[in-house]
N, C-alpha and C. Protein backbone atom coordinates (compact mmCIF):
# COMPACT_ATOMS: atom_id res chain seq x y z
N UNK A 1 66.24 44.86 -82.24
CA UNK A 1 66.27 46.21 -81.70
C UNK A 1 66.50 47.19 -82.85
N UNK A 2 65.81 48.52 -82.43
CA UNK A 2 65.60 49.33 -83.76
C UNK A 2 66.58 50.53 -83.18
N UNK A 3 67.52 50.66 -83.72
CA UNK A 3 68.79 51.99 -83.19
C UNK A 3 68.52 53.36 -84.36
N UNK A 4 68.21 54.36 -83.89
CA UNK A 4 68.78 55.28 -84.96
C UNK A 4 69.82 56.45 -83.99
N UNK A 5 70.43 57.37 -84.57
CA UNK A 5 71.57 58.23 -84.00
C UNK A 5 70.57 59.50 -84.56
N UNK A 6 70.71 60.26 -83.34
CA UNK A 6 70.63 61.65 -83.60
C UNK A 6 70.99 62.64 -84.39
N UNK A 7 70.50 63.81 -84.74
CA UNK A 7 71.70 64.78 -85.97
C UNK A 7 72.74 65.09 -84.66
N UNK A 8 72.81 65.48 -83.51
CA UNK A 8 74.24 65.69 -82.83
C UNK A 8 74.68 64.58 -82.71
N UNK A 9 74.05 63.22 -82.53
CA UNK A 9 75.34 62.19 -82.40
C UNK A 9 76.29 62.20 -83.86
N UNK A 10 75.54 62.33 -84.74
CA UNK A 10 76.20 62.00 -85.95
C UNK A 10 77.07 63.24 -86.08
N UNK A 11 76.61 64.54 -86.06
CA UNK A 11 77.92 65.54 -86.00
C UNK A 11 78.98 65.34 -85.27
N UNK A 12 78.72 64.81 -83.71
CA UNK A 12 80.24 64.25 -83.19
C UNK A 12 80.66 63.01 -83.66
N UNK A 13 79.95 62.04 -84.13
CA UNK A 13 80.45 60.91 -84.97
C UNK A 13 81.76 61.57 -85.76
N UNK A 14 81.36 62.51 -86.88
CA UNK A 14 82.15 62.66 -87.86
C UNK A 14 83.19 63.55 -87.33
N UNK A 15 82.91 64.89 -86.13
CA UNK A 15 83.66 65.40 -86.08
C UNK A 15 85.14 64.08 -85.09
N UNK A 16 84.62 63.53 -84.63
CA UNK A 16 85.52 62.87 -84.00
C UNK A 16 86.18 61.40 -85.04
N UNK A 17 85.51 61.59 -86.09
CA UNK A 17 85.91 60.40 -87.32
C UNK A 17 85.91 59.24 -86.71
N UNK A 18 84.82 58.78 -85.90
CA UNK A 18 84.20 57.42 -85.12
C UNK A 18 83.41 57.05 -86.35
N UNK A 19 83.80 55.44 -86.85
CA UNK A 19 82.92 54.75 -87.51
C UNK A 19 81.49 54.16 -86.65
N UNK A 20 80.60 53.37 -87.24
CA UNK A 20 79.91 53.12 -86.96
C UNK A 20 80.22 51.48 -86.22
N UNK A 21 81.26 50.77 -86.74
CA UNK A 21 81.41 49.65 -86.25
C UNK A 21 82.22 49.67 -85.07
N UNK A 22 83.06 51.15 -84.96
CA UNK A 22 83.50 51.12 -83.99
C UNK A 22 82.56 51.81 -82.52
N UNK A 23 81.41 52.50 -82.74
CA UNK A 23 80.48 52.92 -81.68
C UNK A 23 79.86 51.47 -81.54
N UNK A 24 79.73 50.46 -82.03
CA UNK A 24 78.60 49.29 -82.19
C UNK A 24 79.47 48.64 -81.31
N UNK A 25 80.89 48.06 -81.39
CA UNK A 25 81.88 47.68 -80.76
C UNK A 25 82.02 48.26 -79.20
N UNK A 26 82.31 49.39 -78.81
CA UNK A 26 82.18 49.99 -77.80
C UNK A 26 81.04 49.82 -76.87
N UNK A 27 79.62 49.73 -77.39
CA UNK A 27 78.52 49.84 -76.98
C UNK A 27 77.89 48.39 -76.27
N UNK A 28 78.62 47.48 -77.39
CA UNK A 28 78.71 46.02 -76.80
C UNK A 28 79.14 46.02 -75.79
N UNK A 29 80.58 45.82 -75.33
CA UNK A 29 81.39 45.87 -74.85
C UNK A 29 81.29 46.56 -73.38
N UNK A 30 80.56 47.93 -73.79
CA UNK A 30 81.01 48.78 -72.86
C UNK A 30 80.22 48.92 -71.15
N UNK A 31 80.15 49.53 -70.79
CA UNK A 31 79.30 49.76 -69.41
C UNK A 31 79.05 50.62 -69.35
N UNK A 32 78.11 50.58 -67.94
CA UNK A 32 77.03 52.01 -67.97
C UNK A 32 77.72 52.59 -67.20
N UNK A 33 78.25 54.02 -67.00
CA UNK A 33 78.83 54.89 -65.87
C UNK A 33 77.95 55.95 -65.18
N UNK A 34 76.45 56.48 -66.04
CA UNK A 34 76.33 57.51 -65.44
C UNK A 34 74.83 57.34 -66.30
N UNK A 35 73.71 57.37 -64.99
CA UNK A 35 72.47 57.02 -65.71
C UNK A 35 71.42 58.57 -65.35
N UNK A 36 71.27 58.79 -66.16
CA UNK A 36 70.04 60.19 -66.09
C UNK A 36 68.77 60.19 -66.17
N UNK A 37 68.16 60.85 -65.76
CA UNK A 37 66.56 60.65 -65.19
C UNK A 37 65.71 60.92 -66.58
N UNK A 38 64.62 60.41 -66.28
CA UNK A 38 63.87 61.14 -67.33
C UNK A 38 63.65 62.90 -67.29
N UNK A 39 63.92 63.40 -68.55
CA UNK A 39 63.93 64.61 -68.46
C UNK A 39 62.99 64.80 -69.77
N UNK A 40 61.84 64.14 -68.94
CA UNK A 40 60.64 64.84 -70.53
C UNK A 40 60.77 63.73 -71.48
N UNK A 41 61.84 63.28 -71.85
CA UNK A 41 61.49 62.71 -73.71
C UNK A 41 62.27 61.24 -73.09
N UNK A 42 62.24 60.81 -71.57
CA UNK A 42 63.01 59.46 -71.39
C UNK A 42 63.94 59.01 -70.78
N UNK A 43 64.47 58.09 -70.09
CA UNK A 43 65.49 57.93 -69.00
C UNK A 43 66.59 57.82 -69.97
N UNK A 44 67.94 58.13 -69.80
CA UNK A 44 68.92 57.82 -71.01
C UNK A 44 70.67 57.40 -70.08
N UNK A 45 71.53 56.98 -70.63
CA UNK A 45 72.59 56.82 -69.83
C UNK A 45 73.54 57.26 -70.37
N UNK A 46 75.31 56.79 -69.77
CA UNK A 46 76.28 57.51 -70.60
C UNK A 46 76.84 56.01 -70.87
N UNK A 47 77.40 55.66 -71.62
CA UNK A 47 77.87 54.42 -71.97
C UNK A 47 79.29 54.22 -72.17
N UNK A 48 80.63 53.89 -71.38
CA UNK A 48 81.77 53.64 -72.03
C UNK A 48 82.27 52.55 -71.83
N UNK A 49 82.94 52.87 -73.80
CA UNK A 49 83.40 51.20 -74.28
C UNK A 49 84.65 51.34 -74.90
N UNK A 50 85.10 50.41 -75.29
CA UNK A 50 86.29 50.70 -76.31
C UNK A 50 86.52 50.10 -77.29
N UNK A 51 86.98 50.35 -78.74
CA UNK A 51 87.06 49.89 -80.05
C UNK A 51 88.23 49.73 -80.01
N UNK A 52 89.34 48.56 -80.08
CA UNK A 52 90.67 48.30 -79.88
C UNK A 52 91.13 49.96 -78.75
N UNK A 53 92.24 50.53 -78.92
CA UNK A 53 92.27 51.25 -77.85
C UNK A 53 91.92 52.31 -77.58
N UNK A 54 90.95 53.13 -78.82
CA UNK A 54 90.11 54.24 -78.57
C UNK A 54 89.03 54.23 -77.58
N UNK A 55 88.95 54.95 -76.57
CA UNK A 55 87.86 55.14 -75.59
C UNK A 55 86.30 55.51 -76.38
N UNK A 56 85.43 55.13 -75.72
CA UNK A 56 84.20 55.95 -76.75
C UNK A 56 83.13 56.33 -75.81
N UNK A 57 82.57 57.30 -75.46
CA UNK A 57 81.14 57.61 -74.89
C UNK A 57 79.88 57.49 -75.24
N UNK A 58 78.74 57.27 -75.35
CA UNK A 58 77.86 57.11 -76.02
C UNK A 58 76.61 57.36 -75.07
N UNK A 59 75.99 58.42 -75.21
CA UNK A 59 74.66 58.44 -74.61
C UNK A 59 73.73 58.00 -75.22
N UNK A 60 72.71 57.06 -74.63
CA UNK A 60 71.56 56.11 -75.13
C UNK A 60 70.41 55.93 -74.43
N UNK A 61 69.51 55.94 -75.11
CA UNK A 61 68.30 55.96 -74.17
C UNK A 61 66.76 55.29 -74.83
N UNK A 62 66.28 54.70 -74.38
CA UNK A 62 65.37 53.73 -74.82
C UNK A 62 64.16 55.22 -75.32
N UNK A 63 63.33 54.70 -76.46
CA UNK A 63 62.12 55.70 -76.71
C UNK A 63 61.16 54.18 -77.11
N UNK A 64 60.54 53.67 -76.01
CA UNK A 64 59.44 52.33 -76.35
C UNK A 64 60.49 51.47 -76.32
N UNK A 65 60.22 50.78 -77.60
CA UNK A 65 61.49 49.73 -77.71
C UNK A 65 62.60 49.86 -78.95
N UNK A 66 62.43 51.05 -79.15
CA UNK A 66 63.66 52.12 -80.11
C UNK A 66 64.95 52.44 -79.07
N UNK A 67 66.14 52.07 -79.68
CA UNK A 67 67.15 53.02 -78.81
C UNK A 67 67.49 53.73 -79.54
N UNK A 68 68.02 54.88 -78.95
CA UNK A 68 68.23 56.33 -79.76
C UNK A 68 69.86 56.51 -79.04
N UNK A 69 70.81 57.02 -80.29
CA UNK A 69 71.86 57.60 -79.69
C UNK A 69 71.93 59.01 -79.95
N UNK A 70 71.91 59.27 -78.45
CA UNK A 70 71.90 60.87 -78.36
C UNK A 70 73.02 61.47 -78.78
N UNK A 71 74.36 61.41 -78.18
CA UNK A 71 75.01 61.76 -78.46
C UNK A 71 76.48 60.45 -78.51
N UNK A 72 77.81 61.01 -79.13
CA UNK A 72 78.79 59.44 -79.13
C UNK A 72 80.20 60.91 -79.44
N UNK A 73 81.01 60.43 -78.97
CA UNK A 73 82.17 61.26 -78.71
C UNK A 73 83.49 60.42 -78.27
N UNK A 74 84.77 60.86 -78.19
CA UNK A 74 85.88 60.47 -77.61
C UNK A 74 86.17 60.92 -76.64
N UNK A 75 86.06 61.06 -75.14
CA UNK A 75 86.12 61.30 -74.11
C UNK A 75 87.63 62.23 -73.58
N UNK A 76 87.64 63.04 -72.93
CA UNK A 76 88.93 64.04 -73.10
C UNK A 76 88.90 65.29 -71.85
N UNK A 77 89.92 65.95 -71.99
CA UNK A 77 90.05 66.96 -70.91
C UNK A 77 89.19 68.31 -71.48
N UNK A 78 88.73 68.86 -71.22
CA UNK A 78 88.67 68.97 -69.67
C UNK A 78 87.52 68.38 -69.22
N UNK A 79 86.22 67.79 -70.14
CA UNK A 79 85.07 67.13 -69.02
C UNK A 79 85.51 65.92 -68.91
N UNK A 80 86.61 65.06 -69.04
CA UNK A 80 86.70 63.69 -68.28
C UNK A 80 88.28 63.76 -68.19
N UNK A 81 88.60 63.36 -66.85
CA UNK A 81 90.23 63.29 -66.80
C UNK A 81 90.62 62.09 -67.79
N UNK A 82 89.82 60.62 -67.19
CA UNK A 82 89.88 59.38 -68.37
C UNK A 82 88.48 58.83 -68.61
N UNK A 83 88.45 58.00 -69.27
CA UNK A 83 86.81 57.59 -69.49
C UNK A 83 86.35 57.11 -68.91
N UNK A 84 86.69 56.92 -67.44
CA UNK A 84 85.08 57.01 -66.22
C UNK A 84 85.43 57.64 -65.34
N UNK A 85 86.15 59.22 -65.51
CA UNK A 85 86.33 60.03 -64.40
C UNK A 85 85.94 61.23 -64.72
N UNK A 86 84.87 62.43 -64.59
CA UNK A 86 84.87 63.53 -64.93
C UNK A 86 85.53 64.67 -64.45
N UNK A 87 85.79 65.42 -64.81
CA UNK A 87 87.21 66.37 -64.52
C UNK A 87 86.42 67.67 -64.31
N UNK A 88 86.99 69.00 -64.10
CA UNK A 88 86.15 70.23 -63.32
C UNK A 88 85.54 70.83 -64.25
C-alpha cells in the first residue's frame, strides 16, 4: 500500500508534535468511527487509535489503491468531548 499525508495533515502532524510512528500505530490499531461520502475527490473516514495513551484521529481515504491522509490531529474540546464522542 502506497500512503502519502496531505500539506494539512502534516501541518497538524507538527502542530500537534505527532510522530509518524505514532499515527502508523494508531491507524493499525485503531477503528473506524465516522465514514463520509464521496464528496467529489472519494469516500474517506475518521479513524481513532491510540499510540500508548495519546488518542489520535486520522482522516483517510482511498484515491485507487493510494491511501491519502487527509487530515491526523489529537482529538479535544470543544469538537470531541473524548475520542469517539463529538461535542457541540
Amino acid at each position: 500500500i502506497t500512503v502519502s499525508i496531505s500539506q494539512h495533515a502534516e501541518i497538524e502532524r507538527r502542530a500537534d508534535e505527532l510522530t509518524f510512528i505514532q499515527i502508523e500505530e494508531a491507524i493499525l490499531n485503531g477503528q473506524v468511527i465516522e465514514k463520509y461520502p464521496d464528496t467529489g475527490i472519494g469516500e474517506s473516514c475518521l479513524i481513532v487509535g491510540f499510540s500508548e495513551a495519546v488518542p489520535i484521529h486520522a482522516v483517510c481515504g482511498w484515491r485507487g489503491e493510494h491511501l491519502v491522509m487527509i487530515t491526523v490531529y489529537i482529538p479535544g474540546l470543544p469538537k470531541f468531548i473524548d475520542p469517539w464522542t463529538r461535542g457541540v
